[in-house]
Protein backbone atom coordinates (compact mmCIF):
# COMPACT_ATOMS: atom_id res chain seq x y z
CA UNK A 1 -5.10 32.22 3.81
CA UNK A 2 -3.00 29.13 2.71
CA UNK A 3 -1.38 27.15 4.89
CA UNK A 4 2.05 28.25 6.04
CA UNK A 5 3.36 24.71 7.00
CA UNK A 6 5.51 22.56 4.78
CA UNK A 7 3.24 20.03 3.04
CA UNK A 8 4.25 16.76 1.63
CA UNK A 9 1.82 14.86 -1.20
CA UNK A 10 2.71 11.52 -0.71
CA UNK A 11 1.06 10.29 -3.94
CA UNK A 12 2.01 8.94 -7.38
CA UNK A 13 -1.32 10.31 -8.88
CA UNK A 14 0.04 12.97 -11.52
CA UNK A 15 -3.72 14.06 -11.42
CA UNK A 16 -3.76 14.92 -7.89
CA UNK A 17 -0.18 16.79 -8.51
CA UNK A 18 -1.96 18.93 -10.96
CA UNK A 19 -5.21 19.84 -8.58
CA UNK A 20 -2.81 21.05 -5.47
CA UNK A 21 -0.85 23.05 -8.13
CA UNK A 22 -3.40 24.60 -10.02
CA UNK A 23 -5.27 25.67 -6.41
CA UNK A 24 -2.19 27.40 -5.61
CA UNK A 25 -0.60 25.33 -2.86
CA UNK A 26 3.17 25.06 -2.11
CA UNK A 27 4.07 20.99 -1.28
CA UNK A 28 6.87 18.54 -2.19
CA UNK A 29 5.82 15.27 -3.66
CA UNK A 30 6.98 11.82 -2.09
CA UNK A 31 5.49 8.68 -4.59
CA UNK A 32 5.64 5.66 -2.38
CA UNK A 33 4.92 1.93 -3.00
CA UNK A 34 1.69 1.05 -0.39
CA UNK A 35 -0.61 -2.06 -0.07
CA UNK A 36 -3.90 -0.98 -1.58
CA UNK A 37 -5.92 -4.54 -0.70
CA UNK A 38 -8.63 -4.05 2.07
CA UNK A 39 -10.56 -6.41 4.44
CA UNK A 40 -13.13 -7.92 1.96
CA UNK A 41 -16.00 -7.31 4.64
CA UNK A 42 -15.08 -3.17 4.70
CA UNK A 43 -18.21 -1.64 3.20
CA UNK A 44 -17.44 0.37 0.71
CA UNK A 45 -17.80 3.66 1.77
CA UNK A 46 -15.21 3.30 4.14
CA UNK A 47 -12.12 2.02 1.57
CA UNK A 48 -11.10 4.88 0.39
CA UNK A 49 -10.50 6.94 3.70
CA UNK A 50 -8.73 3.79 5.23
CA UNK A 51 -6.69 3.14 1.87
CA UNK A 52 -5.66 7.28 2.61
CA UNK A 53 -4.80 6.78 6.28
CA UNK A 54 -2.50 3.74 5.12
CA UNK A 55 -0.35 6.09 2.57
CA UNK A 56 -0.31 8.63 5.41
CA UNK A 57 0.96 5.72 7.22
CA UNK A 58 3.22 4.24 5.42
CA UNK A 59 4.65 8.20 4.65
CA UNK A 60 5.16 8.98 8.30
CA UNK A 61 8.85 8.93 8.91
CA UNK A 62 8.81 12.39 6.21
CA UNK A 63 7.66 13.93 9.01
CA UNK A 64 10.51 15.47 10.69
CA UNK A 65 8.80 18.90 12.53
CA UNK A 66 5.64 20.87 11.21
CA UNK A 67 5.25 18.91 8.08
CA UNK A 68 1.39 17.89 7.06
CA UNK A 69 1.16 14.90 4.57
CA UNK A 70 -1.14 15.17 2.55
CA UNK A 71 -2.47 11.18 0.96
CA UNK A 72 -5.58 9.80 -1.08
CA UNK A 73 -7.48 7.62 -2.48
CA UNK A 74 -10.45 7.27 -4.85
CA UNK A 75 -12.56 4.69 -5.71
CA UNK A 76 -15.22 3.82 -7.71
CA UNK A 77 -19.13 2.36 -6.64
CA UNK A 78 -21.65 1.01 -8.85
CA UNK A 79 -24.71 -1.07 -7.63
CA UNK A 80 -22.35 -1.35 -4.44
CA UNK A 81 -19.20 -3.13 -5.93
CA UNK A 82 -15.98 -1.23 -6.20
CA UNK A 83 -14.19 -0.86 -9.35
CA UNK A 84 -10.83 -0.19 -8.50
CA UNK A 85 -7.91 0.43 -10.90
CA UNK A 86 -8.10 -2.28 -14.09
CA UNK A 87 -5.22 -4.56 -14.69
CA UNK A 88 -5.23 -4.93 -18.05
CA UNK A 89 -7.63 -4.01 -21.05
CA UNK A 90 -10.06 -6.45 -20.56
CA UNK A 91 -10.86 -5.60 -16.70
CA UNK A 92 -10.88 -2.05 -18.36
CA UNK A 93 -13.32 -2.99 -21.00
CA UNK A 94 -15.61 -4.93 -18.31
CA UNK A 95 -15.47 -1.94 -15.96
CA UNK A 96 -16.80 0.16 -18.16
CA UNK A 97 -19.41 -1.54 -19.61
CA UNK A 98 -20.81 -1.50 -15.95
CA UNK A 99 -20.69 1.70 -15.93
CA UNK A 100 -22.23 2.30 -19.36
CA UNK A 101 -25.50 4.86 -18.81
CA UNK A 102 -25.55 4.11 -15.67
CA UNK A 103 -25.27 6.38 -12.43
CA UNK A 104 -22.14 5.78 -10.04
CA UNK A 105 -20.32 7.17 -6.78
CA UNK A 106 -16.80 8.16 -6.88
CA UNK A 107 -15.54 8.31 -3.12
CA UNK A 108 -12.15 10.08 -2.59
CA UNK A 109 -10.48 9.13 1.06
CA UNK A 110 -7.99 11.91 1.96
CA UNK A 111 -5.52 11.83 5.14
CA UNK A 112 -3.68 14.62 6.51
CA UNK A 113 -1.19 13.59 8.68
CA UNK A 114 1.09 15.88 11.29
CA UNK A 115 3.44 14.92 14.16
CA UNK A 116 0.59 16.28 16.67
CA UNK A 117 -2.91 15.35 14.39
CA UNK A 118 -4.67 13.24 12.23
CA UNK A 119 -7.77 14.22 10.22
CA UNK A 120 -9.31 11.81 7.83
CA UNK A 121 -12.32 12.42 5.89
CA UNK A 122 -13.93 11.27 2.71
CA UNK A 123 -15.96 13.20 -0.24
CA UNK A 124 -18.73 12.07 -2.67
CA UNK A 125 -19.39 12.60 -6.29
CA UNK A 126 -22.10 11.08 -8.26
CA UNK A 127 -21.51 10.88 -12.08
CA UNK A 128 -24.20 10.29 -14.43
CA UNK A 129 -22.51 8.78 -17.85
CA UNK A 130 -24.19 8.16 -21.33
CA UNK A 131 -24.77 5.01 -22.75
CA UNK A 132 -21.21 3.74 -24.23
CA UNK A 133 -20.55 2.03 -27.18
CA UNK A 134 -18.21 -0.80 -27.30
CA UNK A 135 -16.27 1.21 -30.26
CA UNK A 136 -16.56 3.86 -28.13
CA UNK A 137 -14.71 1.81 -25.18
CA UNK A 138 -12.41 0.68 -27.27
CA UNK A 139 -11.21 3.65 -28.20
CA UNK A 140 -11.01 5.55 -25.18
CA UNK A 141 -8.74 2.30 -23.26
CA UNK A 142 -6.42 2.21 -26.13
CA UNK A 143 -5.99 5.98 -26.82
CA UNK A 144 -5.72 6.73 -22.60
CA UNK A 145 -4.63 3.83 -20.95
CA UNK A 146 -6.71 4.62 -17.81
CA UNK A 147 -5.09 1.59 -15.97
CA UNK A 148 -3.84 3.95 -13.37
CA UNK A 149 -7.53 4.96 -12.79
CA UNK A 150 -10.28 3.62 -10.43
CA UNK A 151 -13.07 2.92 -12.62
CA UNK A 152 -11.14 2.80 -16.02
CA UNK A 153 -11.83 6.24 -16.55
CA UNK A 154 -10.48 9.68 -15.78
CA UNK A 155 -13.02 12.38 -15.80
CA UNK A 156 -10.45 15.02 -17.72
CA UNK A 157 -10.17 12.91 -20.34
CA UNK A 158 -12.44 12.06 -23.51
CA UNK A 159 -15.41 10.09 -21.28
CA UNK A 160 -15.53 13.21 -18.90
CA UNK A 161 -16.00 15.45 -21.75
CA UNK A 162 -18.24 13.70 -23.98
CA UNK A 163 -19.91 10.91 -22.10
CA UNK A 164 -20.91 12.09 -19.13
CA UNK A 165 -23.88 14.00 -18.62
CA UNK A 166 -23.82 15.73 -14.99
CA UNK A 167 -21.93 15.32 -11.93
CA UNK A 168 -23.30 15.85 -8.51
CA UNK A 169 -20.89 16.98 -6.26
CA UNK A 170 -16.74 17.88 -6.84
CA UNK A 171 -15.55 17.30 -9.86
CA UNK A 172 -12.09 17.63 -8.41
CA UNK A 173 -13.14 14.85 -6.04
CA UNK A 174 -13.97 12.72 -9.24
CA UNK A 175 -10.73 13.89 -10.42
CA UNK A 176 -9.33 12.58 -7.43
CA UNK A 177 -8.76 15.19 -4.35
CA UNK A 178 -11.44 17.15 -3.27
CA UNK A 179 -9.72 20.37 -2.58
CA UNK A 180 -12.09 22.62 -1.42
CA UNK A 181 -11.98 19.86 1.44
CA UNK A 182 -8.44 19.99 1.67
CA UNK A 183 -8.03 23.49 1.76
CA UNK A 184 -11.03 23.98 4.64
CA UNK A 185 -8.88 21.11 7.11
CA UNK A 186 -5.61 22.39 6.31
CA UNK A 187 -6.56 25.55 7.88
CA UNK A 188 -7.72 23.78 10.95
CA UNK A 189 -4.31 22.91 11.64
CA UNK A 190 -2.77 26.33 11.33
């Protein structure tokens, strides 16, 4: 059954909006400004989780009774250097050249935060993409703008659908929130 508490996305991610909605869940949506640097020593498979926990965090004082905040974070791994969001087209450009036929993790960090819990956890995804063209970059970064995205892509978009060739694991998790994981904690804390 879904969870009867009050839940609170605290998230800017209009992807993310659209995977809670589309599963069915009930939540009001708080975007706030957070920090997303991390200690340059982290190893990688731990930044997403801890860049979660720190939008739970910094999301805290919406917690005024049975609330659950709900945060994440994704981020991209290839040859084991993150590719976080691009800054402008170039980074974009050089991102996905890297990432060009190539195989690559996407980790999603997720936080659920109550007055009386914390659960943190992160998810896995490995996505297999064809060999890309550097037309075929170009037009993707100018006709989606993925500068909001880890990796310079989004997997919805035109690259999910014609340039990559399997995905092991969520593909809501590529997305950005894995919510079969979501749902399965949530319920913990009913």
């Amino acid at each position: 059954m879904f969870p009867t508490r009050p839940l609170i996305l605290v998230s800017k991610s209009p992807r993310r909006r659209q995977l809670l909605q589309e599963a069915g869940f009930t939540f009001s949506i708080c975007g706030l400004e957070v920090d997303e640097s991390f200690p340059e020593d982290m190893p990688y498979d731990r930044v997403a989780e801890f860049l979660a926990r720190r939008k739970a965090h910094a999301g805290r004082h919406l917690i005024q009774g049975e609330e659950i905040l709900i945060s994440a974070d994704s981020v991209v791994v290839c040859e084991g250097r993150i590719y976080n969001k691009p800054e402008d087209y170039d980074e974009a450009v050089h991102m996905l050249r890297q990432l060009s036929g190539v195989q690559h993790t996407v980790i999603t960090g997720v936080c659920l935060l109550a007055a009386e819990q914390e659960r943190a956890f992160s998810e896995r995804s490995e996505v297999f993409f064809e060999p890309l063209s550097d037309e075929e970059i170009d037009f993707y970064i100018r006709r989606y703008q993925p500068f909001d995205k880890a990796g310079a892509y989004g997997v919805q978009e035109w690259i999910g659908l014609c340039k990559i060739r399997r995905i092991e694991g969520s593909y809501a998790n590529v997305m950005g929130l894995p919510v079969h994981r979501v749902y399965a904690e949530l319920k913990a804390f009913e």
